[in-house]
C-alpha atoms as a PDB file:
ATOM      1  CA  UNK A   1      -1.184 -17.722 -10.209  1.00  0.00           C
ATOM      2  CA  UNK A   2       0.518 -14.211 -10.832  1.00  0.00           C
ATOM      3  CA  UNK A   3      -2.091 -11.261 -10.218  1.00  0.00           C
ATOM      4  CA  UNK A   4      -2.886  -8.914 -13.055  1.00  0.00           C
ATOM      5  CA  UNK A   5      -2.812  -4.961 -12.036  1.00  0.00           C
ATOM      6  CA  UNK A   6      -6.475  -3.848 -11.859  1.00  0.00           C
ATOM      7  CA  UNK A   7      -5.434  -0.455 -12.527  1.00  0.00           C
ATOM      8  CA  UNK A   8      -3.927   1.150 -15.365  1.00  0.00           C
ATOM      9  CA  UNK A   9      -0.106   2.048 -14.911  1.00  0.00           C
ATOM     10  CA  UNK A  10       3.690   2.255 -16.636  1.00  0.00           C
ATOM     11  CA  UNK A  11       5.293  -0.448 -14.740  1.00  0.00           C
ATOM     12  CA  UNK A  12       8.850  -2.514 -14.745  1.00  0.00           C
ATOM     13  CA  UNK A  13       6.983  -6.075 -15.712  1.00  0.00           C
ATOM     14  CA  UNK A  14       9.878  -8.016 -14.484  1.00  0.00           C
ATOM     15  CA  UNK A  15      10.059  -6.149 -11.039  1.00  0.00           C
ATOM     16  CA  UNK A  16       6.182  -6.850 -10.716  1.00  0.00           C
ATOM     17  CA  UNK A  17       6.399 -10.147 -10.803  1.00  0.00           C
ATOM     18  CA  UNK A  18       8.996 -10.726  -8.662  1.00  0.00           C
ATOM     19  CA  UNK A  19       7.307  -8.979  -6.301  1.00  0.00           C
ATOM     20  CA  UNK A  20       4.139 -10.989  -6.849  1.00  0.00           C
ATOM     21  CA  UNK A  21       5.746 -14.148  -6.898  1.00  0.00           C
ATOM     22  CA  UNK A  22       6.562 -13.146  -2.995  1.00  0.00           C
ATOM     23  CA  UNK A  23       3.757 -11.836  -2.558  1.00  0.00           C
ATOM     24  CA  UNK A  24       1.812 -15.336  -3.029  1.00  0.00           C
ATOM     25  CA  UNK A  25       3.902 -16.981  -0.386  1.00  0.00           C
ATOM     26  CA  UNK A  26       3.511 -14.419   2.018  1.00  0.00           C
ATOM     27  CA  UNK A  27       0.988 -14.283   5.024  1.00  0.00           C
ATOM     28  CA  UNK A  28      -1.695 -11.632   5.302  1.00  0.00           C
ATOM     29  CA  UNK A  29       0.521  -9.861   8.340  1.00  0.00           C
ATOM     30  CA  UNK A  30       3.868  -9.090   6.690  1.00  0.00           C
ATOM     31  CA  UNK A  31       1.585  -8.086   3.384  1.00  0.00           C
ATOM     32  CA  UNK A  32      -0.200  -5.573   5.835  1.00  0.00           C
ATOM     33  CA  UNK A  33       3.062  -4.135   7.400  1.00  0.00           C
ATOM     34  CA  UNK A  34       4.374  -4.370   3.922  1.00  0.00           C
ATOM     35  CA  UNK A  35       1.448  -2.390   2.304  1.00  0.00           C
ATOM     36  CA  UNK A  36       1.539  -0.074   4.768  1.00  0.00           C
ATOM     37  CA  UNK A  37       5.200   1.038   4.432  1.00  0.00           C
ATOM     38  CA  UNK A  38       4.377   1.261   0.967  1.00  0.00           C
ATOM     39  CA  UNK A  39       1.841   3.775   1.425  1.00  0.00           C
ATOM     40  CA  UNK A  40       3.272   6.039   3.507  1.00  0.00           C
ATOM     41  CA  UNK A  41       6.110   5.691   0.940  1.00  0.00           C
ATOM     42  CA  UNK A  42       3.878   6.810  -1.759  1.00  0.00           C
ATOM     43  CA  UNK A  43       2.282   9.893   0.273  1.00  0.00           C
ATOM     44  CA  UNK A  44       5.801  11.081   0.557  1.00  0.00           C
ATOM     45  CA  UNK A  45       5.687  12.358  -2.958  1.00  0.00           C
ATOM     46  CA  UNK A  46       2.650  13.995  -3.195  1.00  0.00           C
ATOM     47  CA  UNK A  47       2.560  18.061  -2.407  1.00  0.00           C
ATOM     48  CA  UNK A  48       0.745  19.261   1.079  1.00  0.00           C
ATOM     49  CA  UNK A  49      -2.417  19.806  -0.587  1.00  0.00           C
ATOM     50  CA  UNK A  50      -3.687  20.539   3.346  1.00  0.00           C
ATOM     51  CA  UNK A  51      -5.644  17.854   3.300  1.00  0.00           C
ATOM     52  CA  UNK A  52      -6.766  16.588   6.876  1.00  0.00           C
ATOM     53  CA  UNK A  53      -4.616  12.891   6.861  1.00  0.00           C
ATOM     54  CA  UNK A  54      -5.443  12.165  10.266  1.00  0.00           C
ATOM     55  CA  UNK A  55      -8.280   9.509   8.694  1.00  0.00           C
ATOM     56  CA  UNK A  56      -5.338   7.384   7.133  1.00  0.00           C
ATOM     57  CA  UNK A  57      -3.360   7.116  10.630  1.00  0.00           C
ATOM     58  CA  UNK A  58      -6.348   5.830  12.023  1.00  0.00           C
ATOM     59  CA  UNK A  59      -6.797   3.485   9.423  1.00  0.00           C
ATOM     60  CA  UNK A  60      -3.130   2.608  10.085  1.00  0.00           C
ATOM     61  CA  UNK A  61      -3.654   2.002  13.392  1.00  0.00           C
ATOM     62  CA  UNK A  62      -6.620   0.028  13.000  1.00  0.00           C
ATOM     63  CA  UNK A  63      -4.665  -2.262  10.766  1.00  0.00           C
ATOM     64  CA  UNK A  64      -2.170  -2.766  13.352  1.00  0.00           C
ATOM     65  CA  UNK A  65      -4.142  -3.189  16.018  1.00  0.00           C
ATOM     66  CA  UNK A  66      -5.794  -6.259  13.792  1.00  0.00           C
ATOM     67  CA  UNK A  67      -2.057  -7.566  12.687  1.00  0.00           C
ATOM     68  CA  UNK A  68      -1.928  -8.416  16.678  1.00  0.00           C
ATOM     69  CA  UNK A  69      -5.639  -9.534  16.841  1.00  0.00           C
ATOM     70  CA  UNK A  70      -6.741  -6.258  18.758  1.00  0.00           C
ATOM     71  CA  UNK A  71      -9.004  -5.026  15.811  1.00  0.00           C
ATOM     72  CA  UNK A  72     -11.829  -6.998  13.757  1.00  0.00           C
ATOM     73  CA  UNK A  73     -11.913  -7.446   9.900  1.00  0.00           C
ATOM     74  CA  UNK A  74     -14.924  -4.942   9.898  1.00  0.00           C
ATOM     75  CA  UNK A  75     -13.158  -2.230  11.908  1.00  0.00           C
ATOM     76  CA  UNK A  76     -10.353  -2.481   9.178  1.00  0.00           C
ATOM     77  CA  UNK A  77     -12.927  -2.512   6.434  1.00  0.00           C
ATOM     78  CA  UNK A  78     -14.725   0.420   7.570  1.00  0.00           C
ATOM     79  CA  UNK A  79     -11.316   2.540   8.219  1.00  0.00           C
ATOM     80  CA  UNK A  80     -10.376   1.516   4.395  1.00  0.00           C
ATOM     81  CA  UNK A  81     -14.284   2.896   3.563  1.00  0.00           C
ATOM     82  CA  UNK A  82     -13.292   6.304   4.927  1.00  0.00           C
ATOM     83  CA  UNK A  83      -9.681   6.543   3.497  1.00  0.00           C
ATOM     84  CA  UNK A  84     -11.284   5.775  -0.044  1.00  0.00           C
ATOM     85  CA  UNK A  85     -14.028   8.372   0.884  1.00  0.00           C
ATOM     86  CA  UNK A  86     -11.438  10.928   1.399  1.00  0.00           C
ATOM     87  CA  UNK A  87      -9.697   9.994  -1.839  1.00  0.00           C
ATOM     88  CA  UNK A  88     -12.975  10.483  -3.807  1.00  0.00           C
ATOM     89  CA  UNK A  89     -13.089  13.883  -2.435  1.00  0.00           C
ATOM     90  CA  UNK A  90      -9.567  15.002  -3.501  1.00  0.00           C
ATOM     91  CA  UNK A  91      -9.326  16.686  -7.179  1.00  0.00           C
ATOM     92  CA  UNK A  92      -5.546  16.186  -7.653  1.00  0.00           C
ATOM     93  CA  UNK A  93      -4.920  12.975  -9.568  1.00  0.00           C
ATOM     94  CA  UNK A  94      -1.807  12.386  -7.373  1.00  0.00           C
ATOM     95  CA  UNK A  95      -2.752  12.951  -3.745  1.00  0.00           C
ATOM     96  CA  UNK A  96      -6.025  10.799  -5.162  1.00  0.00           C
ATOM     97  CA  UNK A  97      -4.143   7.910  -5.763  1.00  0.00           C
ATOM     98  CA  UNK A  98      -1.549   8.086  -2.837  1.00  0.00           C
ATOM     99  CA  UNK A  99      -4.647   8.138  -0.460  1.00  0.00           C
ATOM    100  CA  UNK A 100      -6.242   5.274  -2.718  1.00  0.00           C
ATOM    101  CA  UNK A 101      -2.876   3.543  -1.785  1.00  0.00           C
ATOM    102  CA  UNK A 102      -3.524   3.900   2.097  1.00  0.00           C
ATOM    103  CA  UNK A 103      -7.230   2.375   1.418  1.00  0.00           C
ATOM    104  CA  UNK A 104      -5.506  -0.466  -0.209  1.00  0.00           C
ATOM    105  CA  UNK A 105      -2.522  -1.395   2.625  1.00  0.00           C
ATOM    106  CA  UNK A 106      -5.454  -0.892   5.452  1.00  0.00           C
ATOM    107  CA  UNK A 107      -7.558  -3.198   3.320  1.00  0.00           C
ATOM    108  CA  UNK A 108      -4.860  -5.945   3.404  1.00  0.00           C
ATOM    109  CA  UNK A 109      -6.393  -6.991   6.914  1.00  0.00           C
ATOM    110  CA  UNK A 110      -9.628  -7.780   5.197  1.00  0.00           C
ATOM    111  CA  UNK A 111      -7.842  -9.466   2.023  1.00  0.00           C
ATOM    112  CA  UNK A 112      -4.640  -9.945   1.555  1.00  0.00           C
ATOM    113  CA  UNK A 113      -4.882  -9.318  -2.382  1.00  0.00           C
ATOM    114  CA  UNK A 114      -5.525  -5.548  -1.382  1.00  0.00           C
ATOM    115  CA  UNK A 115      -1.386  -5.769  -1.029  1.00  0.00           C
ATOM    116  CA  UNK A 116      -0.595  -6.021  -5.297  1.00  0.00           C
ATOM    117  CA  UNK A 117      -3.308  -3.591  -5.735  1.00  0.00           C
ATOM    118  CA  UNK A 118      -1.397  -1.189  -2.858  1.00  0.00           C
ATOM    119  CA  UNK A 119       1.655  -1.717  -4.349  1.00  0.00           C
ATOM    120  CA  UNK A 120       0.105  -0.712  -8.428  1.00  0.00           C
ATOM    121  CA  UNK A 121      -1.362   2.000  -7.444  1.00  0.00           C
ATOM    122  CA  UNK A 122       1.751   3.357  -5.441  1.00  0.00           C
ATOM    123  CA  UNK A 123       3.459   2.808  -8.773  1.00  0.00           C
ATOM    124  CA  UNK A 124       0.448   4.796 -10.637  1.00  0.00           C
ATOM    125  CA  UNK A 125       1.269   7.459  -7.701  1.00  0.00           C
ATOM    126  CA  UNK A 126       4.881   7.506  -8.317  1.00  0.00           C
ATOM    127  CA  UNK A 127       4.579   7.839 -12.254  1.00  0.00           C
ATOM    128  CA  UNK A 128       1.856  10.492 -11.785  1.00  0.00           C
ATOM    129  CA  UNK A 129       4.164  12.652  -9.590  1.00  0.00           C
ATOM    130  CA  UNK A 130       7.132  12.322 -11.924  1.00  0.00           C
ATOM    131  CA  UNK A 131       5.971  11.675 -15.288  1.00  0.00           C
ATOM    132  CA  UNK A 132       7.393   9.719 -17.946  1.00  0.00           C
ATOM    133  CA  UNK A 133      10.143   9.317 -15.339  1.00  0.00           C
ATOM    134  CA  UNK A 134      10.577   5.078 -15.681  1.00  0.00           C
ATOM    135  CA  UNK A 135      13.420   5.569 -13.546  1.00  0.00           C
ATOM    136  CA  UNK A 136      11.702   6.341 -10.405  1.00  0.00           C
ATOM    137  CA  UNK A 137       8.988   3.924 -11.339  1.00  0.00           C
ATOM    138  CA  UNK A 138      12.382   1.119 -11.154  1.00  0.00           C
ATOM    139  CA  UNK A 139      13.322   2.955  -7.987  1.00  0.00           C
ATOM    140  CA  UNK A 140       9.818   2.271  -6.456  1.00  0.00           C
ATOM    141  CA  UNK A 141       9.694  -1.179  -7.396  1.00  0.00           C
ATOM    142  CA  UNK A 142      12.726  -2.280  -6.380  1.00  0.00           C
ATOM    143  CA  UNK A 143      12.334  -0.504  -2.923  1.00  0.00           C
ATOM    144  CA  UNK A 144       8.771  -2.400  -2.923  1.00  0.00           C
ATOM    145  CA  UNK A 145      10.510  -5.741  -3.229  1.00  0.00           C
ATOM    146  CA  UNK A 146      13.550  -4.603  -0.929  1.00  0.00           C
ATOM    147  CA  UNK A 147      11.066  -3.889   1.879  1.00  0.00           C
ATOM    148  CA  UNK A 148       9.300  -6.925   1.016  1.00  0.00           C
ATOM    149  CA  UNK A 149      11.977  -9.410   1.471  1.00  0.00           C
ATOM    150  CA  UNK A 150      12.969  -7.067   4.716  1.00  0.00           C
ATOM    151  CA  UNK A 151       9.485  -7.322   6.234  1.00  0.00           C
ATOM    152  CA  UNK A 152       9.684 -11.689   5.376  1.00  0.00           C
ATOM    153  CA  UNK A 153      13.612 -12.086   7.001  1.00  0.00           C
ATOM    154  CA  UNK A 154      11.957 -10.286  10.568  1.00  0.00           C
ATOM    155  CA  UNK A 155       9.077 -12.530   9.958  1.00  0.00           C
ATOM    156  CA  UNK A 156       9.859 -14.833  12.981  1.00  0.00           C
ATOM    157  CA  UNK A 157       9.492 -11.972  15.767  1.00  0.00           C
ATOM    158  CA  UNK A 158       6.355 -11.467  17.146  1.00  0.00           C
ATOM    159  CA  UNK A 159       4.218  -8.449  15.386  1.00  0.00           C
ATOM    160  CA  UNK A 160       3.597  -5.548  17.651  1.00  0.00           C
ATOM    161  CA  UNK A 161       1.155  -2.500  17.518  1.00  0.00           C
ATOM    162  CA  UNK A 162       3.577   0.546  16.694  1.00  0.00           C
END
């Protein structure tokens, strides 16, 4: 059954669903590498608002350690708690929702449905960075399912801690 964005965004409908059509087939490691790329894709676009990021590369590294069964589902839950405690702290919209989007891909090793809502809000990132720009939104998208389908073709290696 197709997910439904829980957040509020200007999306390409068609992209989305292709995406989440993948998605559902997917296991809960490639949607955590996946995720992951995505939010470090979607921090790229926010200004250095010299905010301390070193919370989210733990919580990255958390998640990887659990994709190879070195961390537990509540080590990766609490390193999402603190990435989405740092967002709540932030008062730019943008840098906000690209952190949100780092609490979402290191929440994919707790549930894998954390991946769509990654993905949404590093579209609600993207169009908050570039306004009214539905070309970049495409752009995002279609890198999301690029990287997607990447991440699923290496699916037959074994995953390793970066």
């Amino acid at each position: 059954m197709p997910t439904i964005s829980k957040i509020k965004i200007v999306d390409d409908s068609d992209l989305r669903a292709e995406i989440d059509n993948i998605y559902e087939k997917t296991d809960q490691v490639s949607l955590s590498k996946w995720a992951i790329k995505c939010a470090k894709n979607a921090l790229t676009c926010v200004p250095d608002e010299n905010i301390d990021l070193s919370i989210i590369e733990i919580g990255f590294e958390i998640n990887k350690r659990w994709q190879v069964g070195k961390a537990s589902v509540h080590e990766v839950r609490q390193a999402g708690f603190k990435i989405h405690e740092l967002a709540r702290a932030c008062n730019a919209e943008v840098m906000k929702n690209a952190i949100r989007t780092a609490g979402q891909a290191v929440g994919v090793g707790h549930m894998k449905e954390h991946a769509m809502v990654c993905a949404d809000y590093a579209i609600k990132t993207i169009g908050l960075a570039f306004p009214k720009d539905l070309n970049r939104i495409k752009a995002e998208r279609t890198w999301q399912l690029e990287t997607l389908k990447k991440i699923i073709a290496m699916e037959g290696e074994e995953p390793q801690a970066e």
